[in-house]
N, C-alpha and C. Protein backbone atom coordinates (compact mmCIF):
# COMPACT_ATOMS: atom_id res chain seq x y z
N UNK A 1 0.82 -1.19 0.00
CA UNK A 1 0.00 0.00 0.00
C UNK A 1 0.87 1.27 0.00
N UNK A 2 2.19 1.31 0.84
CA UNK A 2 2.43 2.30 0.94
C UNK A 2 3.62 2.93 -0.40
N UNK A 3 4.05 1.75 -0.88
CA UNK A 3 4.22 1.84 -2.40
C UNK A 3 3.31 2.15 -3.34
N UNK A 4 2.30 1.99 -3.61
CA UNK A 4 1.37 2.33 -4.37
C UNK A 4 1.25 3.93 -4.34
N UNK A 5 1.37 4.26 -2.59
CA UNK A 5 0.95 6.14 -2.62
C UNK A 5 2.49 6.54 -3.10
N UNK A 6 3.65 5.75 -2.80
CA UNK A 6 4.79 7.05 -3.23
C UNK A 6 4.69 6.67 -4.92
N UNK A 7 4.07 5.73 -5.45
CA UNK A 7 3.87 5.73 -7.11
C UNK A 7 3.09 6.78 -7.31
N UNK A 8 1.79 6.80 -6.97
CA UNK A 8 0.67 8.11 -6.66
C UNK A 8 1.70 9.58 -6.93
N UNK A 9 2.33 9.62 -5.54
CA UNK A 9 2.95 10.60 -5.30
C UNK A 9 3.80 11.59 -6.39
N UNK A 10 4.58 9.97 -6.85
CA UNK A 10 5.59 10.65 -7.57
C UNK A 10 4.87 10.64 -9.07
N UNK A 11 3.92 10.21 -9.69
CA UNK A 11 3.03 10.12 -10.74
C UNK A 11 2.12 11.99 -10.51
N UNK A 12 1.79 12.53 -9.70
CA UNK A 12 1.12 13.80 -9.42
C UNK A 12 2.31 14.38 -9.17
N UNK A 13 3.81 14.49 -9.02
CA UNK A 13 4.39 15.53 -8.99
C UNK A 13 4.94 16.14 -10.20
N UNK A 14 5.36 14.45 -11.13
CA UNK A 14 5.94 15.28 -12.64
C UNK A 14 4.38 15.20 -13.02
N UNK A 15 3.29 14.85 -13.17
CA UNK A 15 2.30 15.52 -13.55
C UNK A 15 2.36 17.14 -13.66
N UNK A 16 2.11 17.62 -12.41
CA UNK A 16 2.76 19.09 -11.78
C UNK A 16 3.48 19.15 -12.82
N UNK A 17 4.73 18.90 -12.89
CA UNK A 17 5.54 19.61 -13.50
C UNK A 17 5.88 19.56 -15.01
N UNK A 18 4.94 18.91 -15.76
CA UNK A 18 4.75 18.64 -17.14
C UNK A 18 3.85 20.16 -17.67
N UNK A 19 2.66 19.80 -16.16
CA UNK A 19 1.64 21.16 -16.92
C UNK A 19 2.34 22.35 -16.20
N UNK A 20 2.91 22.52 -15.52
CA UNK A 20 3.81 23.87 -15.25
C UNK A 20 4.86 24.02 -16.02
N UNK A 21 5.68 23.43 -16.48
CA UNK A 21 6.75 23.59 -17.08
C UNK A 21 6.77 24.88 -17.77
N UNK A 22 7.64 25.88 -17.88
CA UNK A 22 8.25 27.35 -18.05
C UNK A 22 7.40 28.09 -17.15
N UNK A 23 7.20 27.09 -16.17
CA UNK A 23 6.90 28.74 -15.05
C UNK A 23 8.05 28.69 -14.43
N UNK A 24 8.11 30.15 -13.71
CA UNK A 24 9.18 30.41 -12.72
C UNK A 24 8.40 31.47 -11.74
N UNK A 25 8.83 31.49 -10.47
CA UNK A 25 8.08 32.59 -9.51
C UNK A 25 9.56 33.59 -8.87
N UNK A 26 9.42 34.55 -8.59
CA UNK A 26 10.21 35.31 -8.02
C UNK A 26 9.92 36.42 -7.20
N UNK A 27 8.99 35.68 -6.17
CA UNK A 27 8.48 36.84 -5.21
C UNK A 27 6.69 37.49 -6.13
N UNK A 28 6.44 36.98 -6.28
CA UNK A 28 4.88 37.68 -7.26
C UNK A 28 4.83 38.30 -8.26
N UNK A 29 6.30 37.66 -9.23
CA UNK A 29 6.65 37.45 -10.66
C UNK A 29 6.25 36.48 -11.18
N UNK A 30 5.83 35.92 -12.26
CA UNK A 30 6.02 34.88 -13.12
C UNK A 30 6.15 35.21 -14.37
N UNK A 31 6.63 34.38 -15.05
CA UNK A 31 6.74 34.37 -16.97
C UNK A 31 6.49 32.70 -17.01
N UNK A 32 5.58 32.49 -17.86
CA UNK A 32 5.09 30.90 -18.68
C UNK A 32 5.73 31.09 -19.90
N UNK A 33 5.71 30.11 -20.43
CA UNK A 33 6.05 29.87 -22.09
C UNK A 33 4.50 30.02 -22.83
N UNK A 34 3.62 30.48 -21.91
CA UNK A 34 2.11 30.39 -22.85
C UNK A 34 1.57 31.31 -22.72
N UNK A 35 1.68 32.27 -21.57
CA UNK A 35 1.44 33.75 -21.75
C UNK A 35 1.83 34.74 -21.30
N UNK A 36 3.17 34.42 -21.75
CA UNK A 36 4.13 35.79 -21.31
C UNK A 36 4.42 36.20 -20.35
N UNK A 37 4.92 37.56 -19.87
CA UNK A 37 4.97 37.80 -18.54
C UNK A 37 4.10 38.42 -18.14
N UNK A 38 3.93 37.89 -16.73
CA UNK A 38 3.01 38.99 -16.02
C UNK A 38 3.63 39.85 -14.56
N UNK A 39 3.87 40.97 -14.45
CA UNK A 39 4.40 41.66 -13.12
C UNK A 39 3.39 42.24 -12.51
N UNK A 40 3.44 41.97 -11.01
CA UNK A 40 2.39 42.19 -10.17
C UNK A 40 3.13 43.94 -9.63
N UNK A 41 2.76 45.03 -10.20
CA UNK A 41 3.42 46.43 -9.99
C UNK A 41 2.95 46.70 -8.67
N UNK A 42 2.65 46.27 -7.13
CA UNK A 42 2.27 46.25 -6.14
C UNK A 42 3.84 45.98 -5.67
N UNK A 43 4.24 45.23 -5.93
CA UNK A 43 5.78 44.40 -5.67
C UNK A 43 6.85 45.13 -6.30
N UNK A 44 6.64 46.05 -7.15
CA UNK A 44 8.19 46.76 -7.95
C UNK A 44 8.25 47.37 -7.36
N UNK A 45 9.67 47.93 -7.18
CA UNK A 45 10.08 49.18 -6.37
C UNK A 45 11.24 49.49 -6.96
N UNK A 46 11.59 50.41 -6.43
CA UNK A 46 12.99 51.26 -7.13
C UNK A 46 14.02 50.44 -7.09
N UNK A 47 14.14 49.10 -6.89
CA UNK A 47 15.35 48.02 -7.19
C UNK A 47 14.84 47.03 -8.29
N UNK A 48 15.65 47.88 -9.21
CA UNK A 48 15.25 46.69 -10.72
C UNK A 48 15.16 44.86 -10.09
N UNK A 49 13.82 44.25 -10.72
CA UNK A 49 13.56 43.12 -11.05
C UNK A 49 14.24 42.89 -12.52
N UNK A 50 14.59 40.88 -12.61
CA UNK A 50 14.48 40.84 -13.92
C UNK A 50 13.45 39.28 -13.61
N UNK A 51 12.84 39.43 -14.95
CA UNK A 51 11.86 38.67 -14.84
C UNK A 51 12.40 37.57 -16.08
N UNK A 52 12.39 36.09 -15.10
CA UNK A 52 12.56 35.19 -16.80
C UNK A 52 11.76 34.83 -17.94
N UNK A 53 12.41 34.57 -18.99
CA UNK A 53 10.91 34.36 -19.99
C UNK A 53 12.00 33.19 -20.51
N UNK A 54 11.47 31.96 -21.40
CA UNK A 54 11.79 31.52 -22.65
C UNK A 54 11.28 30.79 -23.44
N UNK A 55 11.65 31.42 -25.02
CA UNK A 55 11.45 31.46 -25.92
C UNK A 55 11.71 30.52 -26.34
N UNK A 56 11.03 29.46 -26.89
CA UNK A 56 11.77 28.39 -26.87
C UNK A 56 12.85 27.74 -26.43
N UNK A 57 14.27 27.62 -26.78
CA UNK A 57 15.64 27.46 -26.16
C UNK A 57 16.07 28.64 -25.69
N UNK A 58 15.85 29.64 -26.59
CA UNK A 58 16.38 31.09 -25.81
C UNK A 58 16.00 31.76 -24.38
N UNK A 59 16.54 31.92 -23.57
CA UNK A 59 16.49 32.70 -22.33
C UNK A 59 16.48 33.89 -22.61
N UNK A 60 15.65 34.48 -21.78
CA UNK A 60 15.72 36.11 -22.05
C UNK A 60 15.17 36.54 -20.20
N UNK A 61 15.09 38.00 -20.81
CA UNK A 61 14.85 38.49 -19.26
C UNK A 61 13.68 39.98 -19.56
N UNK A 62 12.87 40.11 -18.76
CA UNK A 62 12.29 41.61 -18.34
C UNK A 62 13.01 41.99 -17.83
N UNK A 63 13.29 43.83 -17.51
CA UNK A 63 13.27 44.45 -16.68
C UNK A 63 12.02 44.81 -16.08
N UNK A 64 11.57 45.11 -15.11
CA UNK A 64 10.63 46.09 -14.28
C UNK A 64 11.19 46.97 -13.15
N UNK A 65 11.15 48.30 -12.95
CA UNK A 65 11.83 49.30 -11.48
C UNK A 65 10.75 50.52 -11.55
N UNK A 66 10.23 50.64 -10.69
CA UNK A 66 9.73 52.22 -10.66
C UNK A 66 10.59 53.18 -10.37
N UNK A 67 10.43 54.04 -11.23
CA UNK A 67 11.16 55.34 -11.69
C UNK A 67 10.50 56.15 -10.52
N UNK A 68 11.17 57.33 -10.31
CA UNK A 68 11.16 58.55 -8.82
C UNK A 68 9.81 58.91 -9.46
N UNK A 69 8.88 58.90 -10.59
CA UNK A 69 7.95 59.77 -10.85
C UNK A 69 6.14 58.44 -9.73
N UNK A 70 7.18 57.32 -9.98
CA UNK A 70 5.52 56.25 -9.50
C UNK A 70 5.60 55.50 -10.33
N UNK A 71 6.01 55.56 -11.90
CA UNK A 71 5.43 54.54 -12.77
C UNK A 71 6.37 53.15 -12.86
N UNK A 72 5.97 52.12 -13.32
CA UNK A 72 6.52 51.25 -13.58
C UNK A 72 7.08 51.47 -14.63
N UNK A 73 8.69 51.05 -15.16
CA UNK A 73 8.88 51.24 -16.45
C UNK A 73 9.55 49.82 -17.08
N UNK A 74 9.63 49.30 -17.94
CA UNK A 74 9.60 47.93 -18.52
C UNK A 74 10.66 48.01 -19.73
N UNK A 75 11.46 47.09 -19.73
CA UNK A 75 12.63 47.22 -20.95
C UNK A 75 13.18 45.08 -21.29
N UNK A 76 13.42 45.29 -22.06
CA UNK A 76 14.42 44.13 -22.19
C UNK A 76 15.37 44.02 -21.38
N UNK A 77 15.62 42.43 -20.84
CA UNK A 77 17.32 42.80 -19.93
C UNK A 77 18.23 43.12 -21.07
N UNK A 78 18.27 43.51 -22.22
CA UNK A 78 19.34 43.78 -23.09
C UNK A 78 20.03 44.69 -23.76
N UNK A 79 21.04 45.02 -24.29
CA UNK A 79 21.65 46.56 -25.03
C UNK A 79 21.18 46.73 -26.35
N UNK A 80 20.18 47.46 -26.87
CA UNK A 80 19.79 47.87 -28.43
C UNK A 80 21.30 47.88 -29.36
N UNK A 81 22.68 48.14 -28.50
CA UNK A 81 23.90 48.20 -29.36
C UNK A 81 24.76 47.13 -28.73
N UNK A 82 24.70 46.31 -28.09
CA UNK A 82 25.45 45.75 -27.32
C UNK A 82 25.29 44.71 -27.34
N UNK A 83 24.05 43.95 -27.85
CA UNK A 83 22.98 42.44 -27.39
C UNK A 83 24.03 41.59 -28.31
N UNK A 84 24.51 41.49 -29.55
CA UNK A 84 24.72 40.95 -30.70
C UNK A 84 26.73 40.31 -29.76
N UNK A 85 27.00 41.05 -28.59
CA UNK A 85 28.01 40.86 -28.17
C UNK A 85 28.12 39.53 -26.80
N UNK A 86 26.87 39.27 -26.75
CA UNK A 86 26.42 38.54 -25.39
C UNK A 86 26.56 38.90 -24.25
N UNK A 87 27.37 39.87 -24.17
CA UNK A 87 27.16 40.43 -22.76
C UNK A 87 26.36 41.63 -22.70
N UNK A 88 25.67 42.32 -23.41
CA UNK A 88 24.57 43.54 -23.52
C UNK A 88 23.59 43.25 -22.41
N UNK A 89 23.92 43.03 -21.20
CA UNK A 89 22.78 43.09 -20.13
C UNK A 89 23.03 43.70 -19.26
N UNK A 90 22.18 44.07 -18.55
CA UNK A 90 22.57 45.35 -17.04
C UNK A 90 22.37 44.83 -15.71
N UNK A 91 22.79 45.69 -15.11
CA UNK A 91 23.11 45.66 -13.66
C UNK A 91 22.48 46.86 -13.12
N UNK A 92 22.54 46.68 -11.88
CA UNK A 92 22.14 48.05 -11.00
C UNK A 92 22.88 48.95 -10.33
N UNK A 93 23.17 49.71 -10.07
CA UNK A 93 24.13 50.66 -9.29
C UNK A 93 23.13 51.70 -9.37
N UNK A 94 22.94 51.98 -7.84
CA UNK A 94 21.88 53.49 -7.63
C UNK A 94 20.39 53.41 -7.99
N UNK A 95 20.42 54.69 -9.10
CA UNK A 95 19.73 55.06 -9.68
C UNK A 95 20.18 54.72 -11.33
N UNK A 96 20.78 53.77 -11.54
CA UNK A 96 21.14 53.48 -13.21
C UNK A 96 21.81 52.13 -13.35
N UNK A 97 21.18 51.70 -14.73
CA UNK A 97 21.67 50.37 -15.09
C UNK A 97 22.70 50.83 -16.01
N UNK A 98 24.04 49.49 -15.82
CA UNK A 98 24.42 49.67 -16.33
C UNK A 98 24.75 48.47 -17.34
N UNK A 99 25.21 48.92 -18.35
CA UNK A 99 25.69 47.52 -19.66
C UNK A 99 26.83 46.95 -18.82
N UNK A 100 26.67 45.46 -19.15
CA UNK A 100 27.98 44.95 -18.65
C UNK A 100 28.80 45.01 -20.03
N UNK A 101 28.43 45.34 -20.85
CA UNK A 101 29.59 45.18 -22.26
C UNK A 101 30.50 46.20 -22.42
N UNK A 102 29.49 47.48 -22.67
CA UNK A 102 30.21 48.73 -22.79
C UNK A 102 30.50 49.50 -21.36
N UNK A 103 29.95 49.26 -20.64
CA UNK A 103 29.89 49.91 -19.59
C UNK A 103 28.84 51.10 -19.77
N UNK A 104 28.32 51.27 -20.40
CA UNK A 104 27.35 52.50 -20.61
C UNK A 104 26.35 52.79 -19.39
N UNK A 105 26.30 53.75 -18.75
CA UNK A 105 25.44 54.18 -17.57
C UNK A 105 23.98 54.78 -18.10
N UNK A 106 22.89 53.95 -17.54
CA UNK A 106 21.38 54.76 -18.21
C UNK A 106 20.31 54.82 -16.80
N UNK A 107 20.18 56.03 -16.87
CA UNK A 107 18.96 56.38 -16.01
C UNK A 107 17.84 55.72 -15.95
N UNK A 108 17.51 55.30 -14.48
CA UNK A 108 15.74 54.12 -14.42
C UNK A 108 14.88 55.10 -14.87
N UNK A 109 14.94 56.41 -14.95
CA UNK A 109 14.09 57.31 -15.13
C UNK A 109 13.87 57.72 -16.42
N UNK A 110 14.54 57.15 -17.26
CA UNK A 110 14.70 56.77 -19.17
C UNK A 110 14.14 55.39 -19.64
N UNK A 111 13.67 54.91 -18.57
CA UNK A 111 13.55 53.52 -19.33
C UNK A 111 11.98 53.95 -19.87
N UNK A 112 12.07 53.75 -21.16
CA UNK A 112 10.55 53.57 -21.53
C UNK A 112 10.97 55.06 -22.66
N UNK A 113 11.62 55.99 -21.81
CA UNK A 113 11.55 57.66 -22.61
C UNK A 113 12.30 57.63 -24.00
N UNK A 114 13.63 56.44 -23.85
CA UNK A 114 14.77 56.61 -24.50
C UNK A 114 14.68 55.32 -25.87
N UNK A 115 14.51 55.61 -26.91
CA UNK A 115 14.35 54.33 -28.08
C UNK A 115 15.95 54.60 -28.53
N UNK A 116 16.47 53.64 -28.96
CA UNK A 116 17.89 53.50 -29.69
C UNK A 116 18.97 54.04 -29.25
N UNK A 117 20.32 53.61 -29.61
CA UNK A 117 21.34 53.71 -28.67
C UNK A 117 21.73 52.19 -27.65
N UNK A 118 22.34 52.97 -26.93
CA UNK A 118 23.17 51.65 -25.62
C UNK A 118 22.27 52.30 -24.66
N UNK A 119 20.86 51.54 -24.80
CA UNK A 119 20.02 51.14 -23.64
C UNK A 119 19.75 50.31 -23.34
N UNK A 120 18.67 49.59 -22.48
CA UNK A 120 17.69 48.30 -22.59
C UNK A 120 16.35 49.25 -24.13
N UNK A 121 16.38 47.61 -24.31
CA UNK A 121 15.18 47.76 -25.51
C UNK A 121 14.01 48.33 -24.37
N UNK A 122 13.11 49.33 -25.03
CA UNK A 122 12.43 49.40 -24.40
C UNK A 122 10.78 48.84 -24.20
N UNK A 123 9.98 48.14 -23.58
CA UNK A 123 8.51 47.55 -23.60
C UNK A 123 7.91 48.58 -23.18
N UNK A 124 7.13 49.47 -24.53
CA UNK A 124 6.36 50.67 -24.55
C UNK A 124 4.81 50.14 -24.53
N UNK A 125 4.25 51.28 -23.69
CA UNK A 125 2.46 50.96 -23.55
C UNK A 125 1.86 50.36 -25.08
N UNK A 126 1.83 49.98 -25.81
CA UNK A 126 1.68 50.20 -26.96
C UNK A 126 1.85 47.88 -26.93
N UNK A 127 3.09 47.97 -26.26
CA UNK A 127 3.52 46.25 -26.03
C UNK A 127 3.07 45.76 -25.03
N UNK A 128 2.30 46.21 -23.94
CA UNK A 128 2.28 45.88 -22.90
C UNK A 128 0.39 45.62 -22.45
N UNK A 129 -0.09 45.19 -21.52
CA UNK A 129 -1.33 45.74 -20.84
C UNK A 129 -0.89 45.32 -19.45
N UNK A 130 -1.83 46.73 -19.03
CA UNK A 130 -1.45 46.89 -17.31
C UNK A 130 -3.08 47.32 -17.35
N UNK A 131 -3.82 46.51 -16.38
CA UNK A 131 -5.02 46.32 -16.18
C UNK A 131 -5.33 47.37 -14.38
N UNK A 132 -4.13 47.83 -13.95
CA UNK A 132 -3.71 48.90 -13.13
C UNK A 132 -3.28 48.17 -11.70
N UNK A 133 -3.47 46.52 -11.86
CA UNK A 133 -2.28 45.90 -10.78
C UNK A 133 -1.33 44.73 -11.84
N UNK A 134 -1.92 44.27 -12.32
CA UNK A 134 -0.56 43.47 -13.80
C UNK A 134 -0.49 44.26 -14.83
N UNK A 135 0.62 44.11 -14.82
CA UNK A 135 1.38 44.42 -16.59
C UNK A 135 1.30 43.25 -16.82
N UNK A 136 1.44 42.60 -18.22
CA UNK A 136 1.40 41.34 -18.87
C UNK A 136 1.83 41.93 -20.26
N UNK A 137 3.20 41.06 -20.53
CA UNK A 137 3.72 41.14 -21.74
C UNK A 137 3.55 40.46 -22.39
N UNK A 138 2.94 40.19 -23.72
CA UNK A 138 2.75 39.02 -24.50
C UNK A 138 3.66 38.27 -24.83
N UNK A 139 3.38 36.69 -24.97
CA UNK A 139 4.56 35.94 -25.57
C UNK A 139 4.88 36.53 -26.76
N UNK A 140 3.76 36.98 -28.01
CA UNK A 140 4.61 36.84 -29.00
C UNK A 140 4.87 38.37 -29.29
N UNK A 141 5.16 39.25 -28.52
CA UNK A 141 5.88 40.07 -28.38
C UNK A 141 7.48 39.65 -28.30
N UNK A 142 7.33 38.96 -26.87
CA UNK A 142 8.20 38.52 -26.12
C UNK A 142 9.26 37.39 -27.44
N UNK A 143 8.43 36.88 -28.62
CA UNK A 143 9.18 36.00 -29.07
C UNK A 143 10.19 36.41 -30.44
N UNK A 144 8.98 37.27 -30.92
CA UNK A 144 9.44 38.59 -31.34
C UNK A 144 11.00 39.16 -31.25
N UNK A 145 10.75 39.42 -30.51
CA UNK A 145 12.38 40.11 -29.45
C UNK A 145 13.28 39.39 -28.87
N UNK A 146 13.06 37.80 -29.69
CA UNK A 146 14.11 36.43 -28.80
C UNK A 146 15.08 36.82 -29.65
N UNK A 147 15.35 37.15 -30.57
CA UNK A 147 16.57 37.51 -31.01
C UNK A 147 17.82 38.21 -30.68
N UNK A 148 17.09 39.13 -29.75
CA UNK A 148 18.20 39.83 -29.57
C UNK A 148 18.92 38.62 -28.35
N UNK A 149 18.52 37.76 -28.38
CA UNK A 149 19.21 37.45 -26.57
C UNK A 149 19.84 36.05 -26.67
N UNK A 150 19.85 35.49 -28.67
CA UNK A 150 19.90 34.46 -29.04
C UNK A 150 21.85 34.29 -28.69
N UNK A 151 22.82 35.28 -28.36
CA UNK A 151 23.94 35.43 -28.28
C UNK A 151 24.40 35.78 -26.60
N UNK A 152 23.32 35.10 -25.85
CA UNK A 152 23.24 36.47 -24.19
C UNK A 152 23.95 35.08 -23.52
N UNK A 153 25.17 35.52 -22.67
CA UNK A 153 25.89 35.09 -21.74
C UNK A 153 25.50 35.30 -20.42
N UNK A 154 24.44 35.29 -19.95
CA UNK A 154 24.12 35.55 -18.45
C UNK A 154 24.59 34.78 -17.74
């Protein structure tokens, strides 16, 4: 009998984990492989999150940080000039991310303002819905934009 429940057992856990598979949690984050990301903006604060996603084989990342004004602002973890190098991803120091490639310093308070150049790509209202407690990024936004991260050394 008591073989039978750890068969049970272990039969309902990769169950679990067949129909979960590409989730990940990080504090009242998630990203699926089936609908994108979703950030709970109750939980962001002025210390950049990165949120995982993937794209099929490719790994990629969100940013999310609220900027000094309140808003949430949303970017790729990656460099618009930098990605194609594998290291085009940022870090935090302060009030600014920075590229680990070039070293380039960018204001949390640009993310979203600033298109092209050595930034994070940016996820503009336009890519996004925020229902006014989730943002949710679409996968095929999200799959969209696997390219840039098809070279990313994290």
């Amino acid at each position: 009998m008591r073989e039978l429940r750890k068969i049970g057992l272990t039969v309902l856990v990769l169950a679990a984990s067949v129909f979960l598979g590409g989730l990940w949690s990080q504090g009242g984050i998630w990203a699926t492989e089936a609908g994108g990301v979703k950030i709970i903006k109750s939980q962001v604060t002025s210390k950049a999150k990165f949120y995982p996603y993937k794209a099929g084989k490719i790994y990629m990342e969100v940013i999310a940080v609220r900027a000094s004004d309140g808003t949430v602002r949303t970017a790729l973890n990656t460099c618009q000039v930098c990605y194609d190098s594998g290291r085009g991803f940022y870090t935090q120091q302060g009030n600014e991310l920075i590229c680990n490639n070039c070293g380039n310093r960018f204001h949390i308070d640009q993310i979203e303002k600033v298109r092209f150049g050595c930034n994070p790509i940016p996820i503009m209202n336009e890519d996004k819905t925020d229902d006014g407690k989730v943002i949710t990024i679409s996968k095929a936004f999200l799959e969209k934009h696997a390219v840039y991260f098809k070279r990313w050394k994290r």
